[in-house]
Every structure is written in structure tokens, then in C-alpha cells.
C-alpha atoms as a PDB file:
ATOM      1  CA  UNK A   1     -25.389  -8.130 -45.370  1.00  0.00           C
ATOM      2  CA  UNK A   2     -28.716 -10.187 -46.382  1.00  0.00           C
ATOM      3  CA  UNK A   3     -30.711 -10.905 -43.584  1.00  0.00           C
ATOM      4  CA  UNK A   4     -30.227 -14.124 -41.255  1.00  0.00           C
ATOM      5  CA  UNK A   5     -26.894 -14.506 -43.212  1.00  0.00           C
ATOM      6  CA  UNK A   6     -24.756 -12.195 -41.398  1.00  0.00           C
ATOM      7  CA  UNK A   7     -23.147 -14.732 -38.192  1.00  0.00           C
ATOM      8  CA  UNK A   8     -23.495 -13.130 -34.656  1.00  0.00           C
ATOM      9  CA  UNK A   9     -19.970 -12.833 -32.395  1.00  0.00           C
ATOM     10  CA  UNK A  10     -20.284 -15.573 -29.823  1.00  0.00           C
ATOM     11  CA  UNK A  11     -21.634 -14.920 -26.383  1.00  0.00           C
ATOM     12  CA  UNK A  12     -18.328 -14.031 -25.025  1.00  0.00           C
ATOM     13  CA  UNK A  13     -17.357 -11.165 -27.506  1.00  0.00           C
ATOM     14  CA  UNK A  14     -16.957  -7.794 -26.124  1.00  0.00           C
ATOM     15  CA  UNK A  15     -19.139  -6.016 -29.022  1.00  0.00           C
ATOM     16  CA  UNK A  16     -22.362  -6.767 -30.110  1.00  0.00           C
ATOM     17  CA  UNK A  17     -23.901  -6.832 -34.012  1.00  0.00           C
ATOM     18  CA  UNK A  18     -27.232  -6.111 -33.103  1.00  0.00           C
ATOM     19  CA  UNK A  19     -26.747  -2.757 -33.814  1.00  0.00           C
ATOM     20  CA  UNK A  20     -25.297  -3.004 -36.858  1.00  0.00           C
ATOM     21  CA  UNK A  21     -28.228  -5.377 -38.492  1.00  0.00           C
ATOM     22  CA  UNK A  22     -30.082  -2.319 -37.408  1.00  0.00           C
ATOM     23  CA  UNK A  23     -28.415  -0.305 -39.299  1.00  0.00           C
ATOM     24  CA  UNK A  24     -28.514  -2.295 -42.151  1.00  0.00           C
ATOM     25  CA  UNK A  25     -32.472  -2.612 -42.086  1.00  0.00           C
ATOM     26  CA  UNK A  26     -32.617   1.213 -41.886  1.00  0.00           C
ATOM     27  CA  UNK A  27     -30.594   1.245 -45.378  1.00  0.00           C
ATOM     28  CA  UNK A  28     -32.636  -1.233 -46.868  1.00  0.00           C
ATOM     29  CA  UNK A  29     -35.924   0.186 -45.683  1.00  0.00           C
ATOM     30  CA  UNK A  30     -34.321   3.924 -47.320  1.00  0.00           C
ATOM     31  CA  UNK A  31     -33.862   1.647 -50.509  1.00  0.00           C
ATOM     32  CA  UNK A  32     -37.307   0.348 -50.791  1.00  0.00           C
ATOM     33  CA  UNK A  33     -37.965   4.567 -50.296  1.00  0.00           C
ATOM     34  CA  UNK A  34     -36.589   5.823 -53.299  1.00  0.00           C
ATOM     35  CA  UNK A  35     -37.461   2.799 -55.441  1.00  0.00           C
ATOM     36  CA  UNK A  36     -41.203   3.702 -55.185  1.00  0.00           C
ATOM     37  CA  UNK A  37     -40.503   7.075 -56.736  1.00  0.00           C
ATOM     38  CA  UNK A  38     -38.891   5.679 -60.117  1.00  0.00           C
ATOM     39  CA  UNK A  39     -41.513   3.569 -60.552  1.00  0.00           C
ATOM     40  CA  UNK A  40     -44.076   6.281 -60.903  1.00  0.00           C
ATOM     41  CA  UNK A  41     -41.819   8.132 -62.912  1.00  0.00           C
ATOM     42  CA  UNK A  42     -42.142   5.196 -65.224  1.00  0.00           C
ATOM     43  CA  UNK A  43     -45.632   5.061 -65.293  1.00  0.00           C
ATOM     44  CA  UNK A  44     -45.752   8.873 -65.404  1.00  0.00           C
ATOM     45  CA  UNK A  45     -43.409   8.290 -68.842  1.00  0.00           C
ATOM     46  CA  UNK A  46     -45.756   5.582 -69.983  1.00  0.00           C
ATOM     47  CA  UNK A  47     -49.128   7.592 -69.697  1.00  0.00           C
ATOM     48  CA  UNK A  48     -47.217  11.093 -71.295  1.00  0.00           C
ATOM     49  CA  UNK A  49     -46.916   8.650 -73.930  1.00  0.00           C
ATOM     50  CA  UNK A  50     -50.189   7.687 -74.325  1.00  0.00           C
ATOM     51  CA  UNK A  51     -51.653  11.157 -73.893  1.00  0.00           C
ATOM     52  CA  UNK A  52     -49.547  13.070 -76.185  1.00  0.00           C
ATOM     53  CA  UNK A  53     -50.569  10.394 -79.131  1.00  0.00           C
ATOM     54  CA  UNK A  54     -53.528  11.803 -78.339  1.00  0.00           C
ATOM     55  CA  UNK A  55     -53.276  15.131 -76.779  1.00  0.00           C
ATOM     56  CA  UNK A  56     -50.097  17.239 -78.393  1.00  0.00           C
ATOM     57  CA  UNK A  57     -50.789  20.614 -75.839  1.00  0.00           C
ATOM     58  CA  UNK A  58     -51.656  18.442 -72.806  1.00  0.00           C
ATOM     59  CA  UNK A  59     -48.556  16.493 -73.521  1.00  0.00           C
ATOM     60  CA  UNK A  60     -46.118  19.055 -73.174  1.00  0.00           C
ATOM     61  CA  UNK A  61     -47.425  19.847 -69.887  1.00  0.00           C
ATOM     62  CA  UNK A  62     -47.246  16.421 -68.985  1.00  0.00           C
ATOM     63  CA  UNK A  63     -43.937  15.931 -70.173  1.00  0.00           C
ATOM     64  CA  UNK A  64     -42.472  19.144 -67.751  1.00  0.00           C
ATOM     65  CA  UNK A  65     -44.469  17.702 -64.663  1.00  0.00           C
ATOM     66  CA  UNK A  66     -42.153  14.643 -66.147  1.00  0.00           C
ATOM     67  CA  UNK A  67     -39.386  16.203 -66.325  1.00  0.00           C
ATOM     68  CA  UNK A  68     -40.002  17.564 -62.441  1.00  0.00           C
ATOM     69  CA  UNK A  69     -40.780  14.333 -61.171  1.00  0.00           C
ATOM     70  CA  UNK A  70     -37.372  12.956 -62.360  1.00  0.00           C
ATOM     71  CA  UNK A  71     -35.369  15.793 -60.734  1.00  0.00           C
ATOM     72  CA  UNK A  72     -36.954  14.755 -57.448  1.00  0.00           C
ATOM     73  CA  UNK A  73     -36.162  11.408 -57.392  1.00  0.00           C
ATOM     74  CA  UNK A  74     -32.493  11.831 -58.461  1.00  0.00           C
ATOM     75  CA  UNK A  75     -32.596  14.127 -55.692  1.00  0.00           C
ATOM     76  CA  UNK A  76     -34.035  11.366 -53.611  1.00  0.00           C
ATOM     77  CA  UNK A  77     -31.770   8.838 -54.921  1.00  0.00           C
ATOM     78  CA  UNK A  78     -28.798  11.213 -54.219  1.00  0.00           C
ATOM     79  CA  UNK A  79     -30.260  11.814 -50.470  1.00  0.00           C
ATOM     80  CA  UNK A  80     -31.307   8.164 -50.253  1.00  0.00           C
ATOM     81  CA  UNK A  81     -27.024   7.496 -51.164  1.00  0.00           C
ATOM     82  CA  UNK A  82     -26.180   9.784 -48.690  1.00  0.00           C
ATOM     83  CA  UNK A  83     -27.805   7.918 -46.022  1.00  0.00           C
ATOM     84  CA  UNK A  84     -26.650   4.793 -47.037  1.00  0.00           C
ATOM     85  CA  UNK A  85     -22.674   6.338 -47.289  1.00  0.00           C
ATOM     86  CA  UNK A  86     -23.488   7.435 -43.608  1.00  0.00           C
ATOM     87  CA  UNK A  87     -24.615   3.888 -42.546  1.00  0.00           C
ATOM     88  CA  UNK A  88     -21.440   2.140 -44.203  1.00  0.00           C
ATOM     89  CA  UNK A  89     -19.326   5.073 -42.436  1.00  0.00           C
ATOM     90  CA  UNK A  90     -21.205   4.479 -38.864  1.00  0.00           C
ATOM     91  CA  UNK A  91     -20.880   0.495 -39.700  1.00  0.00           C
ATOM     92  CA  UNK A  92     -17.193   0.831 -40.140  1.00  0.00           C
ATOM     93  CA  UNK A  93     -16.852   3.499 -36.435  1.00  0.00           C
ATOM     94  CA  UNK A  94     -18.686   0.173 -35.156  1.00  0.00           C
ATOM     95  CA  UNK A  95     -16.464  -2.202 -36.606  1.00  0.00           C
ATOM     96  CA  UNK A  96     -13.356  -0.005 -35.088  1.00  0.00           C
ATOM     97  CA  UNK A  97     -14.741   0.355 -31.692  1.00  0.00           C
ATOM     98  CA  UNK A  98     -15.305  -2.990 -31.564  1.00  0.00           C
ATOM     99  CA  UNK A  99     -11.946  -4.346 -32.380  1.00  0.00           C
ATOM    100  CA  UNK A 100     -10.585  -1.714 -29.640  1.00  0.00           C
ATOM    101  CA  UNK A 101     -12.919  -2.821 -27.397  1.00  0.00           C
ATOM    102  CA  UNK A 102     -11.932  -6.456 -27.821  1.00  0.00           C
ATOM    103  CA  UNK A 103      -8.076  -5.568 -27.813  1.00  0.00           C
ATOM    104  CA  UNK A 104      -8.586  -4.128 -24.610  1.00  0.00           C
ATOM    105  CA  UNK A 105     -10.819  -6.943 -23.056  1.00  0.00           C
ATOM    106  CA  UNK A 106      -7.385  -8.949 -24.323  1.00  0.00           C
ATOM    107  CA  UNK A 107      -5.156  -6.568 -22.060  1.00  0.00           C
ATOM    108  CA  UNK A 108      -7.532  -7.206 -18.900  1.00  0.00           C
ATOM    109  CA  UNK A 109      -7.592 -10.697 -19.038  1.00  0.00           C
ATOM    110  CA  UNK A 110      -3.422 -10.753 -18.944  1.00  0.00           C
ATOM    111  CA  UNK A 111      -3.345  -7.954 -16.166  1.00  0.00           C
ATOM    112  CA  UNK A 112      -5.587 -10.502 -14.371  1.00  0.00           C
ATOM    113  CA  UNK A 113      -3.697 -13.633 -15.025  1.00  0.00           C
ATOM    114  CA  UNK A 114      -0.532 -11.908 -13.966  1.00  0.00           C
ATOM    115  CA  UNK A 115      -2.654 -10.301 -11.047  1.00  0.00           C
ATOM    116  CA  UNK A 116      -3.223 -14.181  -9.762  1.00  0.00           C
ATOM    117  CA  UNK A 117      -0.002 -15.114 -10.539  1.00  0.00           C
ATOM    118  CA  UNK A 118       1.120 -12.834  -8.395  1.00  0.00           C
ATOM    119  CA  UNK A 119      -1.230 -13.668  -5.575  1.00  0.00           C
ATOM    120  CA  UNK A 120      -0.132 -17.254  -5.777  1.00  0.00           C
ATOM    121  CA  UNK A 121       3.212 -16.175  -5.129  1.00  0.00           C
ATOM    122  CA  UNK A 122       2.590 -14.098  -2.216  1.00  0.00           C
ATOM    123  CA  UNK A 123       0.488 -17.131  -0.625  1.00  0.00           C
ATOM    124  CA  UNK A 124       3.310 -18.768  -0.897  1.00  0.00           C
ATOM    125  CA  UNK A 125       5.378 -16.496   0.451  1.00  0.00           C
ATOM    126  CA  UNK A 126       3.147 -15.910   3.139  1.00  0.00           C
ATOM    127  CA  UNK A 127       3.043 -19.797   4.089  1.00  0.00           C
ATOM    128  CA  UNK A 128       6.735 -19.650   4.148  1.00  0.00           C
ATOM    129  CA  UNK A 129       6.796 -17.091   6.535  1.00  0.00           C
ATOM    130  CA  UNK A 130       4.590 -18.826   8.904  1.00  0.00           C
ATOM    131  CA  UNK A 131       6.500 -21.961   8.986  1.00  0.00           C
ATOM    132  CA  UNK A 132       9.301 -19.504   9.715  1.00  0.00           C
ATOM    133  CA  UNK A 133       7.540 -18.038  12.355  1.00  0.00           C
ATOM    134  CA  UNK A 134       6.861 -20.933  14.182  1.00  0.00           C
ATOM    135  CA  UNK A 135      10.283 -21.965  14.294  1.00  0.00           C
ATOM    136  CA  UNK A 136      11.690 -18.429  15.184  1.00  0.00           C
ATOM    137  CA  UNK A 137       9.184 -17.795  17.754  1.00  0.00           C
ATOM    138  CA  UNK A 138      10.461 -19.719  20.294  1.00  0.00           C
ATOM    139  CA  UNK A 139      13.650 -18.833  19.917  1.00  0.00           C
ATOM    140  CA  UNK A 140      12.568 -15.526  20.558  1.00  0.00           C
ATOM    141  CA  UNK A 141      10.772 -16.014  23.903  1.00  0.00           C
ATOM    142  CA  UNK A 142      13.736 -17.821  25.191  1.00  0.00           C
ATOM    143  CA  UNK A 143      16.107 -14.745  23.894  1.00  0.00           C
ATOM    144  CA  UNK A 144      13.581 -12.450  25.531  1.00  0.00           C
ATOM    145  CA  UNK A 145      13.989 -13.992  28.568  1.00  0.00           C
ATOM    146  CA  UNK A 146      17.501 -14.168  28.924  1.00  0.00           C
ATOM    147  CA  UNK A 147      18.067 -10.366  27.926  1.00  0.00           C
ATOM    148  CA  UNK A 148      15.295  -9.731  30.700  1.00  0.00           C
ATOM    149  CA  UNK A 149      17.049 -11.726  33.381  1.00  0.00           C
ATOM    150  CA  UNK A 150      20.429  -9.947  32.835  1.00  0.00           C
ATOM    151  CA  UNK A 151      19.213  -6.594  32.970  1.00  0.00           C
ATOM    152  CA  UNK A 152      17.065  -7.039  36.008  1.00  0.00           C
ATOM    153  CA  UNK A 153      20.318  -8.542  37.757  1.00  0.00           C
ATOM    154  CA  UNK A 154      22.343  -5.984  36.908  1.00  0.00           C
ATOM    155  CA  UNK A 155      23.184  -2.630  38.203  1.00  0.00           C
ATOM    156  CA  UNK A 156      19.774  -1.054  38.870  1.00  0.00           C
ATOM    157  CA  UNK A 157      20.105   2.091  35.839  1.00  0.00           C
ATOM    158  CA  UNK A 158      16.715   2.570  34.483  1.00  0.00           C
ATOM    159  CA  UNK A 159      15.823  -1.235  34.857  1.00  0.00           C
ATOM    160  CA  UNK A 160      12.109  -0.907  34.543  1.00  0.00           C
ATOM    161  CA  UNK A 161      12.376   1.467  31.409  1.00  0.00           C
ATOM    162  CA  UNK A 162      15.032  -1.111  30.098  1.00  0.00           C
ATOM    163  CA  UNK A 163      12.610  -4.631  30.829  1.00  0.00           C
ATOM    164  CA  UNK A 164       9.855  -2.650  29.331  1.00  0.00           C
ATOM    165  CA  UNK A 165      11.184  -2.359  26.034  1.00  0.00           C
ATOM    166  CA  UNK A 166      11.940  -6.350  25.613  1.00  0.00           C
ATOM    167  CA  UNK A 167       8.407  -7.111  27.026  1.00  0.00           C
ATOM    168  CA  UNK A 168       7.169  -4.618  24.447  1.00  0.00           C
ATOM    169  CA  UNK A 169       8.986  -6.806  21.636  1.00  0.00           C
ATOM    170  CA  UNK A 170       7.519  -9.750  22.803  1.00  0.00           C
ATOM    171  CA  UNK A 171       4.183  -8.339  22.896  1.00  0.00           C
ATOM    172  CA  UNK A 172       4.073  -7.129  19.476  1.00  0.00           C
ATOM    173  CA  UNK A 173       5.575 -10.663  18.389  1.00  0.00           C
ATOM    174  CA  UNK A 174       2.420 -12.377  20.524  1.00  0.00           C
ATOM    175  CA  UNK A 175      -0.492 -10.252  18.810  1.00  0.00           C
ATOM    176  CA  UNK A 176       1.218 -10.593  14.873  1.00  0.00           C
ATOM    177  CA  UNK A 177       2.132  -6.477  15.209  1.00  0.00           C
ATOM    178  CA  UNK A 178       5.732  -7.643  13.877  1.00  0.00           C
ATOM    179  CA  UNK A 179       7.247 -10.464  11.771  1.00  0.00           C
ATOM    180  CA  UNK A 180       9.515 -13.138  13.456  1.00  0.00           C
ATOM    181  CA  UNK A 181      12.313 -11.669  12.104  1.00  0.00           C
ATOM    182  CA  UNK A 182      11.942  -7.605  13.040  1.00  0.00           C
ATOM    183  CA  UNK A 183      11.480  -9.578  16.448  1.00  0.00           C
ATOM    184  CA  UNK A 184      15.393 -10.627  16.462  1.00  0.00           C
ATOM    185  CA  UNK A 185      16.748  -7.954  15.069  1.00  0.00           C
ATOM    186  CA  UNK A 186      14.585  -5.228  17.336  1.00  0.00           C
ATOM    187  CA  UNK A 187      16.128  -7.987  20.388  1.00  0.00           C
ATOM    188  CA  UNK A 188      19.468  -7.439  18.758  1.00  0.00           C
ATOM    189  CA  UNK A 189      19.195  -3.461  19.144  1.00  0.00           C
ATOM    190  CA  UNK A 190      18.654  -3.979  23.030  1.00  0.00           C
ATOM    191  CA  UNK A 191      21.503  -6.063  23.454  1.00  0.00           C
ATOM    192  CA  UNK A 192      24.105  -3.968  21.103  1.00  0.00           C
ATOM    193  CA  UNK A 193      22.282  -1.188  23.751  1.00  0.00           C
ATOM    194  CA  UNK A 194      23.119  -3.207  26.775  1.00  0.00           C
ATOM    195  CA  UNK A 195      26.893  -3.353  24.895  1.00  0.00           C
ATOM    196  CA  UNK A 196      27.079   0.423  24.654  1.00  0.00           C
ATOM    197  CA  UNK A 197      25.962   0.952  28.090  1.00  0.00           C
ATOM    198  CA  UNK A 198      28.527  -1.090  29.281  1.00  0.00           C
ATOM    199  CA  UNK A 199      31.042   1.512  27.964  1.00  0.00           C
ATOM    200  CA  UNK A 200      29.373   4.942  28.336  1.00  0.00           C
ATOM    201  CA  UNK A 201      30.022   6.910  31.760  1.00  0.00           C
ATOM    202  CA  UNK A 202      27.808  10.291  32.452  1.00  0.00           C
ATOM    203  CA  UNK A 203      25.003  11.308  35.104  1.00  0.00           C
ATOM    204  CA  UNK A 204      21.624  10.766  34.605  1.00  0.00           C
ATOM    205  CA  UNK A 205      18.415  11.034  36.859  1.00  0.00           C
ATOM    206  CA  UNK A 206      16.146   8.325  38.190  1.00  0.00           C
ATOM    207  CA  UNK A 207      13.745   7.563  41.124  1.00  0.00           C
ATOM    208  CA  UNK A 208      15.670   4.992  43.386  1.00  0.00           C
ATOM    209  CA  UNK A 209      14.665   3.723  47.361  1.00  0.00           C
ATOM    210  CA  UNK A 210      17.057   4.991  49.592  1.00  0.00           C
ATOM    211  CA  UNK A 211      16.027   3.956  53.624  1.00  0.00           C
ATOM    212  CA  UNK A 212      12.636   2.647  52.225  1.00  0.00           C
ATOM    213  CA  UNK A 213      11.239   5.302  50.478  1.00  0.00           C
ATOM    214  CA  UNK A 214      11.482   6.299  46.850  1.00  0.00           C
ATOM    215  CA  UNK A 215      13.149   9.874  46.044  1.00  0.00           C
ATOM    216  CA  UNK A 216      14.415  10.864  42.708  1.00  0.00           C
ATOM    217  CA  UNK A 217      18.149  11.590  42.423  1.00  0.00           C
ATOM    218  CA  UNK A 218      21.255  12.043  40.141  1.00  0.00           C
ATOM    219  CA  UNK A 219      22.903   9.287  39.679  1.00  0.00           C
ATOM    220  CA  UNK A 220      26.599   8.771  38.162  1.00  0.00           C
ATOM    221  CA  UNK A 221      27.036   5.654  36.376  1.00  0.00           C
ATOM    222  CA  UNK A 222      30.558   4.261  35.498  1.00  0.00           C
ATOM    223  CA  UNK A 223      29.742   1.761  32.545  1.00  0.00           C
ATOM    224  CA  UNK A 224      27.060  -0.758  33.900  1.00  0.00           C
ATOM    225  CA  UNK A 225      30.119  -1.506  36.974  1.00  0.00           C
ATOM    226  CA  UNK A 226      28.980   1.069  39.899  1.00  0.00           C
ATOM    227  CA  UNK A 227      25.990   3.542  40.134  1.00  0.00           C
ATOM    228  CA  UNK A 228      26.551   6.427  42.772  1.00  0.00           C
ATOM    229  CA  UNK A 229      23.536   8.694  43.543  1.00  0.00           C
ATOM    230  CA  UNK A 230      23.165  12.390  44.778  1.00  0.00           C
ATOM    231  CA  UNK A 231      19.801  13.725  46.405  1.00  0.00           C
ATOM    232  CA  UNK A 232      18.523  16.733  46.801  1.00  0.00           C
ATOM    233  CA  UNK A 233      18.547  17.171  50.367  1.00  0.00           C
ATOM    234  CA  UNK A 234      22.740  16.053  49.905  1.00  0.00           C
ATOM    235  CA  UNK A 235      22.690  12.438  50.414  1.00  0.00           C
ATOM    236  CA  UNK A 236      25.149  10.787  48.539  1.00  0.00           C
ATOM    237  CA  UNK A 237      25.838   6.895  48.219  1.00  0.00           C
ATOM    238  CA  UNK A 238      26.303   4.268  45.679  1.00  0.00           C
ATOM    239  CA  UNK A 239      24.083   0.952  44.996  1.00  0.00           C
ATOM    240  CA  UNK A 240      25.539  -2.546  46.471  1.00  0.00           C
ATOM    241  CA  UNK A 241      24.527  -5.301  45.378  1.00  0.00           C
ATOM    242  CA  UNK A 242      23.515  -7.804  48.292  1.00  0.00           C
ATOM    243  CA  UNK A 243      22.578 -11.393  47.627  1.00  0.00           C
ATOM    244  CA  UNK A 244      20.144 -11.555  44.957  1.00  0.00           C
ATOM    245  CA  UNK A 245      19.004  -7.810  45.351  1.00  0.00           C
ATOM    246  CA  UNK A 246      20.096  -4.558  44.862  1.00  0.00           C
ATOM    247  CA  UNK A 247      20.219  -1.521  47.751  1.00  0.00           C
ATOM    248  CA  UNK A 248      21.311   2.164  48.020  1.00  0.00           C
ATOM    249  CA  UNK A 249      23.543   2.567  50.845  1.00  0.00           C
ATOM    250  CA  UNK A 250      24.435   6.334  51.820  1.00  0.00           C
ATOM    251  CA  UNK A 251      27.872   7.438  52.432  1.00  0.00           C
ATOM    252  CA  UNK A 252      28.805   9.293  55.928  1.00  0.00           C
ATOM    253  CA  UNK A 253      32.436   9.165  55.549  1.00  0.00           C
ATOM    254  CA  UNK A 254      33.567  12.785  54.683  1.00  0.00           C
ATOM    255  CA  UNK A 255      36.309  12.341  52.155  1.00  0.00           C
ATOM    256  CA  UNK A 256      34.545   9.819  50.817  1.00  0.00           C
ATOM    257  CA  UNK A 257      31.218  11.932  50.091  1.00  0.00           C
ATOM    258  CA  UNK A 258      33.555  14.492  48.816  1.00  0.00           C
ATOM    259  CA  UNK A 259      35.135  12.192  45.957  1.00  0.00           C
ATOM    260  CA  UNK A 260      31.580  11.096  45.186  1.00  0.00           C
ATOM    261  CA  UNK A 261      30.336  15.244  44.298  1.00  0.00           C
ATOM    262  CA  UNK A 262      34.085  15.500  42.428  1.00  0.00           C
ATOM    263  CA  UNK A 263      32.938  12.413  40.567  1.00  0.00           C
ATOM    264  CA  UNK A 264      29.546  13.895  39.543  1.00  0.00           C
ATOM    265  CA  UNK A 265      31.222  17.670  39.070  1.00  0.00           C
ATOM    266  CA  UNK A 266      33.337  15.955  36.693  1.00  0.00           C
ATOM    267  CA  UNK A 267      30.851  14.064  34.680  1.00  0.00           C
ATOM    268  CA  UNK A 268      28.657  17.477  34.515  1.00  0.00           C
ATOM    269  CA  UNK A 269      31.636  18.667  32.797  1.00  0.00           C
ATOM    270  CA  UNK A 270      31.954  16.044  30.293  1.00  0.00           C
ATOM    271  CA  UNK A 271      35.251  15.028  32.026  1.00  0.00           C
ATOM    272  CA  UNK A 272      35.172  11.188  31.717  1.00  0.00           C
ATOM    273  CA  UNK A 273      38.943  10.333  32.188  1.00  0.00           C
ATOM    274  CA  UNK A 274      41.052  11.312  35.478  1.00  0.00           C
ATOM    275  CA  UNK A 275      42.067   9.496  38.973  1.00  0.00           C
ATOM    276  CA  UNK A 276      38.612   9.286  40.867  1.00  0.00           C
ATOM    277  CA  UNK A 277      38.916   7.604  45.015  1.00  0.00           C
ATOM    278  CA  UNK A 278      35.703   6.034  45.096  1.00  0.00           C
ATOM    279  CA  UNK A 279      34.081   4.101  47.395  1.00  0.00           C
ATOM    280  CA  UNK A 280      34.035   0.199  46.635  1.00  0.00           C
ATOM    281  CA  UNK A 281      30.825  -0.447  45.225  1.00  0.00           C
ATOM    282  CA  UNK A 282      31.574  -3.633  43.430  1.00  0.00           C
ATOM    283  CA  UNK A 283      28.969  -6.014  43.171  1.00  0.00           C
ATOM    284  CA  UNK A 284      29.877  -9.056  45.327  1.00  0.00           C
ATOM    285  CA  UNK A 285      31.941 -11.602  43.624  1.00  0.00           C
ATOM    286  CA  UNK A 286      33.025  -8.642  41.199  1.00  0.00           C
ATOM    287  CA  UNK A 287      32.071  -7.233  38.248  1.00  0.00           C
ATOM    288  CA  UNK A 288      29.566  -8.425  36.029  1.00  0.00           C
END
């Protein structure tokens, strides 16, 4: 490579040739090195020459010194060739690192395209699933509200525990905790739950007001039709519905009382078919 003649990568390429014109001054300095010592050995040759003509026992020393100086500078040239088989070797490590480097600056910039590609897509997918939000949300509210209503209408089992979880859903939809759609279909679960209460029988126990003050009780609930309680101190009753409200009314009557404790004796021993008397505790108008 002559100097000035070798053409530098462009700004953009991954490797640079600096170092290697470095290199490449370093072997032509060592080759100005070892040129020095065969010209002395020429004019070494030239004056032995001259002085044996003159000088036959002075020659023959002159002629070993000679002789010397020659095996040191093949013995420089042979060092100097080293060197210079070690530059074209590290030239070559250069030249391989450098296409490496380049193939892998290649494999970046696709993982990058594909990388934005990909981020295009998933702003697009994220638009979409704002519009769709927006149009779902409402819906939602509305459902919310509905599901809310019924179970605060109807029969008094766990109500607060029950509204808690749709308000909860809601919530979450409100501060962007959920998507739109885990929104419906967590809605969905509380009204397949509503669905299976409906049809499930069994005792339970819950704080209710009985004569104005709260007490927690058993209570025996047949589907979501009639809720009959037990207290501690051996009040038993069911829960009427009256007008737009819900009250616990205690039972006096003694054959009635004792088909109420059969009814909960039963469901304590997972006996959830049979003839049960009960008291009628419809809801007015009848069952919802």
C-alpha cells in the first residue's frame, strides 16, 4: 500500500484503516533499516578491493570482517522479513475483524428495523384498543349498574360483600388497572355467580339487624328465594321483604321455630332434598 493511495472506508464503516497505514509505515520504516546495512557492505566490498591491490595481509583481514558484516545483514534481512510476515499476518487479523465487525453492525441494523416494525404494530394495536375502549366503556357502567341494582334488591345474602366486588370492577376499569374487555368478562363471572347462587342451598353466617341492632347469625338460604336466620341467644326468623326494603322478622310460633332448626340441622348435614314446613317468607309479589 503506497502512501496517500490506499482509500479510507467511509465515515459510516464499522472498522477503521488508520491502523493499518500504521502498520504499513512501521514495515517500510524496518525496510529503510536493513537497506542501510547492504549498502556498507558494498562499500566495505569496494574498499577490500582497493586495499588488497595494495595490501595482500591487510586484505584478508578485511575480507573476514567482510565476510562478518554480510552474515549480519542477512540476519537482519531475515529478522527485518520476519517483521514484515508479522505485519501482513496482523494486517490480514485486521482485515478479518473488520469484516466480522461489519457483518455484525449488518445484523443490528435488521434487529432494529424489525424492533420498529414491531413497535409500529403495537401502536397500532394500542390505538385500536382505545377506540375499543371508549365504546365498551359505557357499556360497562351501564352493565355495572344493573348487576348492582339486582343484587341490592334481592334477598339480603352477603349484599355488601356482593356490590363490592362490581364496584371493584368498575374501579379498576376507571383508573386503566384492566382492559375494557377483562371488564366484561370479570362482570360476566358475577352474574354466572348470581346464576349459581340462585341454585345452591346451605347455611352460612352473616351480620344482619334484627329489632334495630346488628348481631351476627346463621343464616339458611334456599337458592336466592328465602333467607332464615338463627342467633345465638335462639332467635330464629326469616327476612321479608317489605316495600322497597328488606327486614328480619323473628318467629314466636312454636312449630314453626321448630321446622326452621330442622331446616338448618338438615343443611349442617349436607341434606339438601326432603319435605321442609316453612314459614312463608316470599318476597311480596313472589319470587324474584
Amino acid at each position: 500500500m503506497k502512501p496517500g493511495a490506499g482509500a479510507k472506508q467511509s465515515s459510516g464503516s464499522f472498522f477503521d484503516d488508520d491502523e493499518c497505514d500504521v502498520d504499513m509505515n512501521k514495515a517500510r520504516k524496518i525496510d529503510k533499516a536493513w537497506r542501510l546495512p547492504r549498502v556498507l557492505l558494498l562499500a566495505a566490498a569496494l574498499l577490500v578491493a582497493g586495499v588488497t591491490g595494495a595490501n595482500g595481509a591487510d586484505g584478508s583481514a578485511l575480507a573476514q570482517k567482510l565476510a562478518a558484516l554480510r552474515t549480519k545483514v542477512e540476519e537482519l534481512a531475515a529478522d527485518v522479513e520476519a517483521q514484515k510476515e508479522d505485519m501482513r499476518g496482523q494486517l490480514r487479523s485486521y482485515a478479518a475483524q473488520k469484516a466480522e465487525l461489519e457483518l455484525e453492525l449488518q445484523r443490528e441494523e435488521m434487529r432494529l428495523a424489525q424492533l420498529r416494525q414491531a413497535k409500529a404494530r403495537r401502536v397500532d394495536k394500542v390505538d385500536d384498543d382505545k377506540e375499543r375502549a371508549e365504546i365498551i366503556r359505557p357499556v360497562v357502567a351501564e352493565s355495572a349498574q344493573v348487576i348492582n341494582a339486582e343484587v341490592r334488591e334481592g334477598l339480603p345474602f352477603k349484599t355488601d360483600e356482593r356490590a363490592k366486588e362490581i364496584a371493584k370492577i368498575t374501579k379498576r376499569l376507571d383508573e386503566g388497572l384492566i382492559k375494557a374487555e377483562d371488564a366484561v368478562a370479570r362482570l360476566w363471572d358475577r352474574v354466572e355467580d348470581e346464576f349459581r347462587l340462585s341454585k345452591e342451598n346451605g347455611v352460612y353466617r352473616q351480620v344482619i339487624t334484627l329489632d334495630g341492632a346488628q348481631c351476627l347469625a346463621d343464616v339458611a338460604r334456599v337458592g336466592m328465594v328465602m333467607l332464615f336466620f338463627e342467633t345465638k341467644d335462639a332467635k330464629v326468623g326469616y327476612a321479608r321483604r317489605e316495600g322497597g326494603s328488606w327486614r328480619y322478622v323473628t318467629v314466636h310460633d312454636e312449630d314453626a321455630k321448630k321446622n326452621i332448626a330442622r331446616l338448618f340441622e338438615s343443611f349442617k348435614k349436607q341434606i339438601r332434598a326432603g319435605l321442609f314446613v316453612l314459614p312463608d317468607a316470599l318476597p311480596e309479589g313472589g319470587t324474584r
